[in-house]
PDB file of N, CA and C in Angstrom:
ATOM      1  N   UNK A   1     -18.305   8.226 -30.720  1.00  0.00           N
ATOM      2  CA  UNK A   1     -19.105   7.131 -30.197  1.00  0.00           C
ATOM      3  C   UNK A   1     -18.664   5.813 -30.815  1.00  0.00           C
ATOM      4  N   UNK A   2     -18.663   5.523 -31.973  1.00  0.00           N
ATOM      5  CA  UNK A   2     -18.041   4.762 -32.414  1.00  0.00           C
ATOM      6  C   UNK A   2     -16.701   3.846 -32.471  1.00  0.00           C
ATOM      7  N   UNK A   3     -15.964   4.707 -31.689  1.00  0.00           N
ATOM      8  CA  UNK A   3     -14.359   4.504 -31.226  1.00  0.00           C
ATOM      9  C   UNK A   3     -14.790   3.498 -29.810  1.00  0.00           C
ATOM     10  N   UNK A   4     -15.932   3.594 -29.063  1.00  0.00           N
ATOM     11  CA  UNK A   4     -16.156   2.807 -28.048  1.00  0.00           C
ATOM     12  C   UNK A   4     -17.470   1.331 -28.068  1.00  0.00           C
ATOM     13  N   UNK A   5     -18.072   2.017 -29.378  1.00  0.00           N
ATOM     14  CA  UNK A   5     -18.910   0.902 -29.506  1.00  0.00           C
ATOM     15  C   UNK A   5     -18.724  -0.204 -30.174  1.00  0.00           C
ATOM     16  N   UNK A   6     -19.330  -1.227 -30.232  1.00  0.00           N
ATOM     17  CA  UNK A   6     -18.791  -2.096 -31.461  1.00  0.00           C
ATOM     18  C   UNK A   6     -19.998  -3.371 -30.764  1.00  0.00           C
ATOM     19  N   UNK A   7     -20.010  -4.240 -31.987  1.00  0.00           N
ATOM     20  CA  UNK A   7     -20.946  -5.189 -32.017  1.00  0.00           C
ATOM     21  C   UNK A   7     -20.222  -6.435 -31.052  1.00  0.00           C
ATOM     22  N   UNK A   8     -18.895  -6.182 -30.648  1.00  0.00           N
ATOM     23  CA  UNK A   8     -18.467  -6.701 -29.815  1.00  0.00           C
ATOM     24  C   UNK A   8     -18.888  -6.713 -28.333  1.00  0.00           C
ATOM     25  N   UNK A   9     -19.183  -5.290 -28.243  1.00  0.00           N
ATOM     26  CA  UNK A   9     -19.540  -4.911 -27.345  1.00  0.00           C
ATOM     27  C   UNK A   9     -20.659  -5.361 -26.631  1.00  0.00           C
ATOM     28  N   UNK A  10     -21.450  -6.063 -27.364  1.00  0.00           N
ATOM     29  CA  UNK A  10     -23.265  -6.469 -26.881  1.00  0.00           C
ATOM     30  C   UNK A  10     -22.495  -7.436 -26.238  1.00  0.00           C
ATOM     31  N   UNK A  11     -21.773  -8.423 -26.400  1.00  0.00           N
ATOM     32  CA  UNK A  11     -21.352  -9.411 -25.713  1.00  0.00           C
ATOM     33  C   UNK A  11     -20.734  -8.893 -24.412  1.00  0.00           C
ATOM     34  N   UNK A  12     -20.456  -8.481 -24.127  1.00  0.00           N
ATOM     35  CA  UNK A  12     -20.442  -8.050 -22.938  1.00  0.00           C
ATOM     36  C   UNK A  12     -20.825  -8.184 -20.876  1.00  0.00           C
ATOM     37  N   UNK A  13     -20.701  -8.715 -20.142  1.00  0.00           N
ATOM     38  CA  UNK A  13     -21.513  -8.909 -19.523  1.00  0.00           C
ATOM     39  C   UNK A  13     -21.350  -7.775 -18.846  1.00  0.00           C
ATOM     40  N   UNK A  14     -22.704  -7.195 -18.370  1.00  0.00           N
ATOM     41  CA  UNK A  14     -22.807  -6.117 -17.829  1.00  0.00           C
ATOM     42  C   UNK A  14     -23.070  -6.078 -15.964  1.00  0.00           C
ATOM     43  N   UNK A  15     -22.921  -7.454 -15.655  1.00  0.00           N
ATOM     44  CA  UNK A  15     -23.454  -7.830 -13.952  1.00  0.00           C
ATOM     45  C   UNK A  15     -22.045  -7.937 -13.650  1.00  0.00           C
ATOM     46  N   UNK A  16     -21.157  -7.806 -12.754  1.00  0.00           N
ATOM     47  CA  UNK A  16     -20.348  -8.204 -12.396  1.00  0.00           C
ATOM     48  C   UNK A  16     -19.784  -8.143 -10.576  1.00  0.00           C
ATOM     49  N   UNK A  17     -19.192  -8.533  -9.963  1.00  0.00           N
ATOM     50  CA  UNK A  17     -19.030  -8.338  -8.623  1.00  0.00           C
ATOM     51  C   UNK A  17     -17.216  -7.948  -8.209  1.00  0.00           C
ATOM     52  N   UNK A  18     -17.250  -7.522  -7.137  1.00  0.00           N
ATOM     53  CA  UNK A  18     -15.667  -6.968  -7.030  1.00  0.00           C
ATOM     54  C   UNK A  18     -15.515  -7.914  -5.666  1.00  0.00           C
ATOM     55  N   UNK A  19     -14.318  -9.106  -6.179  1.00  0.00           N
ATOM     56  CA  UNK A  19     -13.733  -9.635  -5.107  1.00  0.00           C
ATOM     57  C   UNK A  19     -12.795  -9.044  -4.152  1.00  0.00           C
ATOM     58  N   UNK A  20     -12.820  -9.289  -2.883  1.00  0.00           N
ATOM     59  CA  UNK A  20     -11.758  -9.353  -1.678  1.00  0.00           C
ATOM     60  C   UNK A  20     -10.700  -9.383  -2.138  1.00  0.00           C
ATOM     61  N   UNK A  21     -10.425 -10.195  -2.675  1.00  0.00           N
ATOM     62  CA  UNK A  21      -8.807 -10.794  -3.407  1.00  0.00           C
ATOM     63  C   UNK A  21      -8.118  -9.983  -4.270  1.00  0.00           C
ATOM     64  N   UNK A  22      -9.542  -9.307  -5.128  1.00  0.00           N
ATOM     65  CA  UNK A  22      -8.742  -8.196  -5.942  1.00  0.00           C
ATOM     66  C   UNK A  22      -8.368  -6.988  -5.602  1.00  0.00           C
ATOM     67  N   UNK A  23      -9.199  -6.794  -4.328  1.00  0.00           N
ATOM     68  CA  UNK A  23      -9.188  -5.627  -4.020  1.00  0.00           C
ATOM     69  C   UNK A  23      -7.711  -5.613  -3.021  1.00  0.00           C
ATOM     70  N   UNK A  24      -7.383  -6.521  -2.247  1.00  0.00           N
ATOM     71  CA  UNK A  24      -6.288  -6.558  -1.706  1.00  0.00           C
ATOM     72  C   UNK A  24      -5.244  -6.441  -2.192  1.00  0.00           C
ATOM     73  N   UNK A  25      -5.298  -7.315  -3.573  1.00  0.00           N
ATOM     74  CA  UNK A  25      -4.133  -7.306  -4.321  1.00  0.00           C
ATOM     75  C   UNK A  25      -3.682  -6.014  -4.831  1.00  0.00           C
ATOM     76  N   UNK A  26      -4.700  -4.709  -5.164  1.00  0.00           N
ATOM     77  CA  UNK A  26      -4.490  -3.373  -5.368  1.00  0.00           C
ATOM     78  C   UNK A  26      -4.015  -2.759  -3.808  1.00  0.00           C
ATOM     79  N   UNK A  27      -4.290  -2.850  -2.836  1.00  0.00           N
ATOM     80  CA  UNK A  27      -4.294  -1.655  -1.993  1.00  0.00           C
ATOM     81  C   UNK A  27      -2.933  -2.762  -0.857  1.00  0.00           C
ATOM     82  N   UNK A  28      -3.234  -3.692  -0.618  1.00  0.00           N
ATOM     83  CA  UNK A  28      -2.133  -4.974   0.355  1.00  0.00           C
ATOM     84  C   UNK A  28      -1.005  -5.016  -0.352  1.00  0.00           C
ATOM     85  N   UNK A  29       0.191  -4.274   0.066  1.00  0.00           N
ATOM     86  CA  UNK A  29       1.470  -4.614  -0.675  1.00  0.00           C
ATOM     87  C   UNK A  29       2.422  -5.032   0.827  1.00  0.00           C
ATOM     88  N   UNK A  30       3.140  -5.711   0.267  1.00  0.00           N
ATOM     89  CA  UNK A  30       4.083  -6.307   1.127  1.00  0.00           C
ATOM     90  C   UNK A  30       5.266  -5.902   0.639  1.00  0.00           C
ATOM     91  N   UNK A  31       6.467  -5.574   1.073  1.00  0.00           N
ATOM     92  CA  UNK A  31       7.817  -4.642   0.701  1.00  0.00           C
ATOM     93  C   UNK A  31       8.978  -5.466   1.269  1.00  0.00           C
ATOM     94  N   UNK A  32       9.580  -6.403   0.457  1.00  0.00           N
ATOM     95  CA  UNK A  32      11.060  -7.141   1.008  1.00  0.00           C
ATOM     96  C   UNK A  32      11.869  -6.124   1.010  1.00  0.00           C
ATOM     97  N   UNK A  33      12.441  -5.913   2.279  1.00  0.00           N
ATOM     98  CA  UNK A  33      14.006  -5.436   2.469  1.00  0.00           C
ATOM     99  C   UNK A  33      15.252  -6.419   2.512  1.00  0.00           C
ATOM    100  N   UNK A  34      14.689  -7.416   2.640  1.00  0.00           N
ATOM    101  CA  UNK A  34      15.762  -8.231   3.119  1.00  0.00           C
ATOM    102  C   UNK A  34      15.061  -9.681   3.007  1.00  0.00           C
ATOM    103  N   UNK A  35      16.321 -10.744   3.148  1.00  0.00           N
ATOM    104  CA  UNK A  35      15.402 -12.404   3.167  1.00  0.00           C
ATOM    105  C   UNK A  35      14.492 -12.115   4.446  1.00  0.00           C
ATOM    106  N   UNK A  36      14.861 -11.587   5.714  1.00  0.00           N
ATOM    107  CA  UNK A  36      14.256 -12.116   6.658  1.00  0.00           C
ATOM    108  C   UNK A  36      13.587 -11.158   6.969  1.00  0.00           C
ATOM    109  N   UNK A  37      13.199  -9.690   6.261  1.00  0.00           N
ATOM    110  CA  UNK A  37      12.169  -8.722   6.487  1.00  0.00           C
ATOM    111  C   UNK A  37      11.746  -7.935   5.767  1.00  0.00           C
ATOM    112  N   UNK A  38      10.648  -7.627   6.264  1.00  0.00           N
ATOM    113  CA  UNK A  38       8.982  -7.596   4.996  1.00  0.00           C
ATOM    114  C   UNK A  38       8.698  -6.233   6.030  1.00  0.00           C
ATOM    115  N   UNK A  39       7.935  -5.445   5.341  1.00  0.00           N
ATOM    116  CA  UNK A  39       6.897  -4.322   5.161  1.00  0.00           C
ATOM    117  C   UNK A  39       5.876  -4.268   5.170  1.00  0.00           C
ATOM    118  N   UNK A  40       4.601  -4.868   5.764  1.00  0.00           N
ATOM    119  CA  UNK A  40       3.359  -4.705   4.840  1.00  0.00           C
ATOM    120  C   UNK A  40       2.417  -3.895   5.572  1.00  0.00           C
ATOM    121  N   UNK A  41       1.783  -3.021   4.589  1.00  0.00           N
ATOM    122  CA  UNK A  41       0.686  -2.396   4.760  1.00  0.00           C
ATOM    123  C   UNK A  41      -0.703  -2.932   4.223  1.00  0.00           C
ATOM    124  N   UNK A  42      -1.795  -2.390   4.769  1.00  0.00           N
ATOM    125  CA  UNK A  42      -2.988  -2.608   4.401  1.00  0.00           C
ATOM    126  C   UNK A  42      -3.830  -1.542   3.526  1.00  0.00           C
ATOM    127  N   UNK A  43      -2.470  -0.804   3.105  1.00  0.00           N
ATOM    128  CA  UNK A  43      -3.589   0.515   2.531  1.00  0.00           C
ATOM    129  C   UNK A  43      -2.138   1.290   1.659  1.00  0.00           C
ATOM    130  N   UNK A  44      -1.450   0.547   0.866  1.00  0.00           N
ATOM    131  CA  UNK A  44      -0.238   1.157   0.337  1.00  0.00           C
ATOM    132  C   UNK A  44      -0.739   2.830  -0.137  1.00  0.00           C
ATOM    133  N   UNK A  45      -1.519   2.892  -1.455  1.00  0.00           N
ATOM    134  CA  UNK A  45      -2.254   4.062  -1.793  1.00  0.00           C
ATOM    135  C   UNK A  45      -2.191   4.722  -0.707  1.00  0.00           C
ATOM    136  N   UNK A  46      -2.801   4.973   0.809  1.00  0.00           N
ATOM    137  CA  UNK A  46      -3.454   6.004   1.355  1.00  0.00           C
ATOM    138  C   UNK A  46      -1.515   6.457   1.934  1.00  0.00           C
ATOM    139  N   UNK A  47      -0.844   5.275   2.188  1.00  0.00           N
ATOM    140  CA  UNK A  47       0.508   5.446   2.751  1.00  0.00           C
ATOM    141  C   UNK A  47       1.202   5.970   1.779  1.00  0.00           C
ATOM    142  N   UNK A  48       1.427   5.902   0.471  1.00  0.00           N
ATOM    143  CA  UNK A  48       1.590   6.166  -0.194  1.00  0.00           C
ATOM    144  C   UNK A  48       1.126   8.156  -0.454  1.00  0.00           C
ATOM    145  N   UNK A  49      -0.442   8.334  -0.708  1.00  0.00           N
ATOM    146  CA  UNK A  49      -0.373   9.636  -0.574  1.00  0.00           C
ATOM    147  C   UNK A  49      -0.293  10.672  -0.131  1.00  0.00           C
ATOM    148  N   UNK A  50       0.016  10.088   1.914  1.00  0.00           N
ATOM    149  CA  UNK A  50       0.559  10.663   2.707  1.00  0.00           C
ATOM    150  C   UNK A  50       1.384  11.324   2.649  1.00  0.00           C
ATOM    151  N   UNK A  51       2.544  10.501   2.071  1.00  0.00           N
ATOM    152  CA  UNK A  51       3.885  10.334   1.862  1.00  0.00           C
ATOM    153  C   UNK A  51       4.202   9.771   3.891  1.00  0.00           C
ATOM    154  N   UNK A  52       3.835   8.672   3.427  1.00  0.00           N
ATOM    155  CA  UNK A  52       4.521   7.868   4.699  1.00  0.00           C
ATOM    156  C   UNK A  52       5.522   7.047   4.467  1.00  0.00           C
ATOM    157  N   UNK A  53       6.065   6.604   3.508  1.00  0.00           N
ATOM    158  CA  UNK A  53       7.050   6.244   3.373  1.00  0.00           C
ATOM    159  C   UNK A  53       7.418   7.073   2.099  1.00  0.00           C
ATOM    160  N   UNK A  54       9.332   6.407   1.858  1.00  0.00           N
ATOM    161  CA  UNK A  54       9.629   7.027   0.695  1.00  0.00           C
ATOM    162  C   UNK A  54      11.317   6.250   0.569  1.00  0.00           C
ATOM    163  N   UNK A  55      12.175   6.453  -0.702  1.00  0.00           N
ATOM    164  CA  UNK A  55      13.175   5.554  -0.625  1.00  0.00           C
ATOM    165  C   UNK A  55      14.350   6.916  -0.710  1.00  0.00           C
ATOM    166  N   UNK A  56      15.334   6.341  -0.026  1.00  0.00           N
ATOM    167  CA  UNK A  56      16.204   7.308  -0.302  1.00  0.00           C
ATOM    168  C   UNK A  56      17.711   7.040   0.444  1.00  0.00           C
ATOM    169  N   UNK A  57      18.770   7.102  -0.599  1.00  0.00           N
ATOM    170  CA  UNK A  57      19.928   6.722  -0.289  1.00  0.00           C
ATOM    171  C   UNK A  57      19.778   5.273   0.103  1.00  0.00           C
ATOM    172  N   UNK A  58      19.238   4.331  -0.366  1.00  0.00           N
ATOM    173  CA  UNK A  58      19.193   3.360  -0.137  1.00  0.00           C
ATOM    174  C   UNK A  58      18.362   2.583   1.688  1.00  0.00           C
ATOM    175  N   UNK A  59      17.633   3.477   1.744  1.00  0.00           N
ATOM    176  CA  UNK A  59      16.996   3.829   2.939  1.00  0.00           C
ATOM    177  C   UNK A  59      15.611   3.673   3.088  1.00  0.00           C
ATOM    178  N   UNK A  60      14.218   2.710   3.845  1.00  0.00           N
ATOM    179  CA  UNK A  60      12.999   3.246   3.084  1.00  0.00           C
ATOM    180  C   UNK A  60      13.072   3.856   4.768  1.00  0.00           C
ATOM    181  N   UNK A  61      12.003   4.704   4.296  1.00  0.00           N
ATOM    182  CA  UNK A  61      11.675   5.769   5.144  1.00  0.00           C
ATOM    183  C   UNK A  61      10.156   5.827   5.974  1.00  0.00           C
ATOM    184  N   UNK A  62      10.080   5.539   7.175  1.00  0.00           N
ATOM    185  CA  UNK A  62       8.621   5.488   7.132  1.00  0.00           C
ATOM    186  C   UNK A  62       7.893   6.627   8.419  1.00  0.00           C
ATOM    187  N   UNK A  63       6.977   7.344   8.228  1.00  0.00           N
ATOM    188  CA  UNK A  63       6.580   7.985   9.055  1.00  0.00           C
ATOM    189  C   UNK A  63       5.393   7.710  10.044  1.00  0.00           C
ATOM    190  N   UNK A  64       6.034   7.967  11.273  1.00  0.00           N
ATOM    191  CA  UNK A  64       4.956   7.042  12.250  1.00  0.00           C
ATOM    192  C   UNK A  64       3.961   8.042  12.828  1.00  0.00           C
ATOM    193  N   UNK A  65       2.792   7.581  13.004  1.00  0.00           N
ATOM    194  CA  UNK A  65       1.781   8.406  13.338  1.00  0.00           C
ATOM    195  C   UNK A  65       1.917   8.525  14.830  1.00  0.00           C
ATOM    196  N   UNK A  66       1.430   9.590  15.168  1.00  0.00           N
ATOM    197  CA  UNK A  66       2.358  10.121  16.709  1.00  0.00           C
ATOM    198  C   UNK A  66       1.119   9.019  17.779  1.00  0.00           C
ATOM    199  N   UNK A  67       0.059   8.795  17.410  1.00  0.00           N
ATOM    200  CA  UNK A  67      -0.772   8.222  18.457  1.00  0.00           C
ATOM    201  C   UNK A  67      -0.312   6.498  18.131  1.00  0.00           C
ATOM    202  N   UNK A  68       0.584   6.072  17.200  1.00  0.00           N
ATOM    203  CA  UNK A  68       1.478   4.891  17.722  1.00  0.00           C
ATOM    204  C   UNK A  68       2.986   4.803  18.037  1.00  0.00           C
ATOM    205  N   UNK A  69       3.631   5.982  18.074  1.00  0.00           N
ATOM    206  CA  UNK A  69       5.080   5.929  18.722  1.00  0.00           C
ATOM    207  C   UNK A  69       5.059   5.098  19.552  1.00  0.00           C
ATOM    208  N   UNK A  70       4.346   5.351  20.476  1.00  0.00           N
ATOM    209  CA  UNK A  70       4.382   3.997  21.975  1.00  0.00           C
ATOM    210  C   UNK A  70       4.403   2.869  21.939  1.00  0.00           C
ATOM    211  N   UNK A  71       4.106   2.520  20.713  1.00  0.00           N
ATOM    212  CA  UNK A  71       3.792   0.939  20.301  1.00  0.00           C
ATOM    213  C   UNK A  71       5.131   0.615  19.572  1.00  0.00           C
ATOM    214  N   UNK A  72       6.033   1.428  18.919  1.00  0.00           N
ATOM    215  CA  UNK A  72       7.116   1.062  18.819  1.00  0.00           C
ATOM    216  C   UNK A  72       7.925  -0.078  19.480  1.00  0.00           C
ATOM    217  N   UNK A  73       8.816  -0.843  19.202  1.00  0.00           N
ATOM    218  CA  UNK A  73       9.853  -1.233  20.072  1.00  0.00           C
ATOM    219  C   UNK A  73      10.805  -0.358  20.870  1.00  0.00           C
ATOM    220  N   UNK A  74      10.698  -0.603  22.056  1.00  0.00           N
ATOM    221  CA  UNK A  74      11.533   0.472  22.917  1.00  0.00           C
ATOM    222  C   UNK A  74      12.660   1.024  21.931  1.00  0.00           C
ATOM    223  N   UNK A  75      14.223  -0.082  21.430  1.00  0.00           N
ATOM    224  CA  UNK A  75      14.790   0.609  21.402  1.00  0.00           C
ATOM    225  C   UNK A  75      15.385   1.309  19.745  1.00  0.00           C
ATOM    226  N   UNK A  76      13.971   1.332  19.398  1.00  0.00           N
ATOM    227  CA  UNK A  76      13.588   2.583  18.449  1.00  0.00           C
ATOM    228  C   UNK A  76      13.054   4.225  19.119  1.00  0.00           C
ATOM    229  N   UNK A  77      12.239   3.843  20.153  1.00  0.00           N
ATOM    230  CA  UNK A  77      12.090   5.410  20.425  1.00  0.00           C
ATOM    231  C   UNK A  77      13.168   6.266  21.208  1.00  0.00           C
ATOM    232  N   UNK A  78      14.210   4.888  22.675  1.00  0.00           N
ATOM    233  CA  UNK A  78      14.938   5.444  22.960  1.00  0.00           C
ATOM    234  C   UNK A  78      15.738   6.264  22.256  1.00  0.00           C
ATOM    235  N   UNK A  79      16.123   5.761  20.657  1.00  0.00           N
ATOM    236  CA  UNK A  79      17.429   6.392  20.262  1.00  0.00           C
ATOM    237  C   UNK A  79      16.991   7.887  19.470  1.00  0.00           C
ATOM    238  N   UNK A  80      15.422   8.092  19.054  1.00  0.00           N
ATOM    239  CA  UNK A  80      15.008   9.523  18.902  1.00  0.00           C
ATOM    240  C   UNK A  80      14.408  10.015  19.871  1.00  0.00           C
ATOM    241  N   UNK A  81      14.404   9.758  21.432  1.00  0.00           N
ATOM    242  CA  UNK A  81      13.775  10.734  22.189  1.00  0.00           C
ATOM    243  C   UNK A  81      14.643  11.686  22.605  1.00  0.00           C
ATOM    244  N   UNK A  82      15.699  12.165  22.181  1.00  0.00           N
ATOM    245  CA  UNK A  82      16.418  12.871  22.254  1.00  0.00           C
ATOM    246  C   UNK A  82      16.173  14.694  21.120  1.00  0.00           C
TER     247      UNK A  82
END
């Protein structure tokens, strides 16, 4: 108990609130590949424990959820509808 208490501790404030800003800044990551292109998700963690993306051979990797394939740019799906 002692290892956590301390007279420091009364000082303390015990009210506190959780901003927008912080919370984005944990979970909103944005990913440069390049000068002229970016990555961003709204939920890195949940993409993350998917495993929706991943890096490899110098490659990032991302896995698309089948109810937005369609929303792709055409000629991304043309070249895997094969």
């Amino acid at each position: 108990m002692n290892a956590i208490y301390s007279e420091e501790s009364k000082q303390i404030d015990t009210e506190f609130s959780l901003s927008k800003q912080a919370i984005k800044e944990d979970y909103n990551k944005t990913i440069y590949v390049s000068p002229d292109t970016k990555i961003y998700t709204e939920n890195y963690v949940r993409l993350s424990k998917r495993q929706g993306i991943e890096y490899q051979d110098g490659k990032i990797i991302l896995t698309v959820d089948e109810s937005f394939i369609k929303q792709l740019p055409s000629e991304l799906r043309v070249e895997n509808e094969n």
